[in-house]
Protein backbone atom coordinates (compact mmCIF):
# COMPACT_ATOMS: atom_id res chain seq x y z
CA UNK A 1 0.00 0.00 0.00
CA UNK A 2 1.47 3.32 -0.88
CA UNK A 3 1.28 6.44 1.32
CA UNK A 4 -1.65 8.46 0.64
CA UNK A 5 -1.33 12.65 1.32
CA UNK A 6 -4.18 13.43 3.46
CA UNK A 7 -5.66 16.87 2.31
CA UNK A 8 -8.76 17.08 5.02
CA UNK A 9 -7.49 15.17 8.20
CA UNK A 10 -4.72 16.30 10.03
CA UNK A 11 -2.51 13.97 12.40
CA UNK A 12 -4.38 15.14 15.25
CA UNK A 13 -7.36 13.95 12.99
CA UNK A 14 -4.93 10.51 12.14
CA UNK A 15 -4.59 9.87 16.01
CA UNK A 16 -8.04 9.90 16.99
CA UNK A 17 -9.20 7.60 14.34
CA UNK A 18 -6.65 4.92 14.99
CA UNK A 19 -7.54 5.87 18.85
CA UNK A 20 -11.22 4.91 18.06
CA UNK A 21 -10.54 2.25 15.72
CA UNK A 22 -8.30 0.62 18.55
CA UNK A 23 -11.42 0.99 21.52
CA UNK A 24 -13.87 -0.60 18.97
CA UNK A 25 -11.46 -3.63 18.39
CA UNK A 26 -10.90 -3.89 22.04
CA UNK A 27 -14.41 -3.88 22.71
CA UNK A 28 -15.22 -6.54 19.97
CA UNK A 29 -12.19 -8.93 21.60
CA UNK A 30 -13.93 -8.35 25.36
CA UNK A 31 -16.93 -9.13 23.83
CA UNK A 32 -15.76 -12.16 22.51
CA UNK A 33 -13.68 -13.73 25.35
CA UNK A 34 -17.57 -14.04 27.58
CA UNK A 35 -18.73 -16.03 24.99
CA UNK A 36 -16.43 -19.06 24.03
CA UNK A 37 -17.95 -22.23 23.11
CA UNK A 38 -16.68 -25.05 24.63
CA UNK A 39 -13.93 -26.49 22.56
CA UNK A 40 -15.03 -29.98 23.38
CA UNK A 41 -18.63 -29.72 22.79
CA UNK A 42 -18.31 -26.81 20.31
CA UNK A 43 -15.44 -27.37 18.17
CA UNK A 44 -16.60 -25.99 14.73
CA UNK A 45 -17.76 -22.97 16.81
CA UNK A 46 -14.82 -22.72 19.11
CA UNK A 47 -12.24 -22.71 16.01
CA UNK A 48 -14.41 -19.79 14.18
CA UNK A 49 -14.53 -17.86 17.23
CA UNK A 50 -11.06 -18.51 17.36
CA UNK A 51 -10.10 -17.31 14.30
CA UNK A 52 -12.41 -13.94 15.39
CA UNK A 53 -10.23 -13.65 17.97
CA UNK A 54 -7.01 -14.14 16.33
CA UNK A 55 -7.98 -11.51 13.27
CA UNK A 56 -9.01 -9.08 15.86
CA UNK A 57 -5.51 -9.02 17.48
CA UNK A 58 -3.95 -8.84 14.96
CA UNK A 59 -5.37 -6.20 13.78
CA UNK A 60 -4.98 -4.34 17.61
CA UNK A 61 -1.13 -5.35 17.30
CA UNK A 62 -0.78 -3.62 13.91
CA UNK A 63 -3.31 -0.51 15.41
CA UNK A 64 -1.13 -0.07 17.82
CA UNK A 65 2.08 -0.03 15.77
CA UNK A 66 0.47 2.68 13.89
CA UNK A 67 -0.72 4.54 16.54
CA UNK A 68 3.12 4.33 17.89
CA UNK A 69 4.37 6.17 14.84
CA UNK A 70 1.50 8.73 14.79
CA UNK A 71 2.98 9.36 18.59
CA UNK A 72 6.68 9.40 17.71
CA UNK A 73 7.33 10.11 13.97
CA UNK A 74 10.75 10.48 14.27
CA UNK A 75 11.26 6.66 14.99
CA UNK A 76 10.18 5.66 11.90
C-alpha cells in the first residue's frame, strides 16, 4: 500500500481515528472472550470464534504499531 497525502485530516485527525478504531477492536475482543464455546462440545464454533479472535488481534497489534508512529514520527 502506498502512502496516501491526506488533504482534510490532520494527524491530530490521524490519532483519533486509529484511537477509536483501537477501543472498537478492544471492545469486539472483550466481547468475545464471555462467549467461548466449549472447545469440546463446540469445536466448529470454538475454532471460528477462534479465528475472530485471532484476526481481531492482529489487527490491535498492527493498530497499535500505527498509533506508535502517529505518537513518535521520528522513529520511523
Amino acid at each position: 500500500m502506498r502512502d496516501m497525502d491526506y488533504i482534510y485530516i490532520s494527524e491530530k485527525d490521524k490519532a483519533i481515528i486509529v484511537e477509536n478504531q483501537l477501543k472498537e477492536l478492544e471492545g469486539n475482543h472483550f466481547a468475545l472472550t464471555l462467549v467461548e464455546p466449549s472447545k469440546f462440545q463446540q469445536q466448529d464454533q470454538h475454532m471460528v470464534w477462534q479465528q475472530q479472535v485471532t484476526a481481531i488481534e492482529n489487527s490491535i497489534f498492527k493498530l497499535r504499531q500505527h498509533q506508535m508512529k502517529l505518537v513518535n514520527p521520528e522513529e520511523e
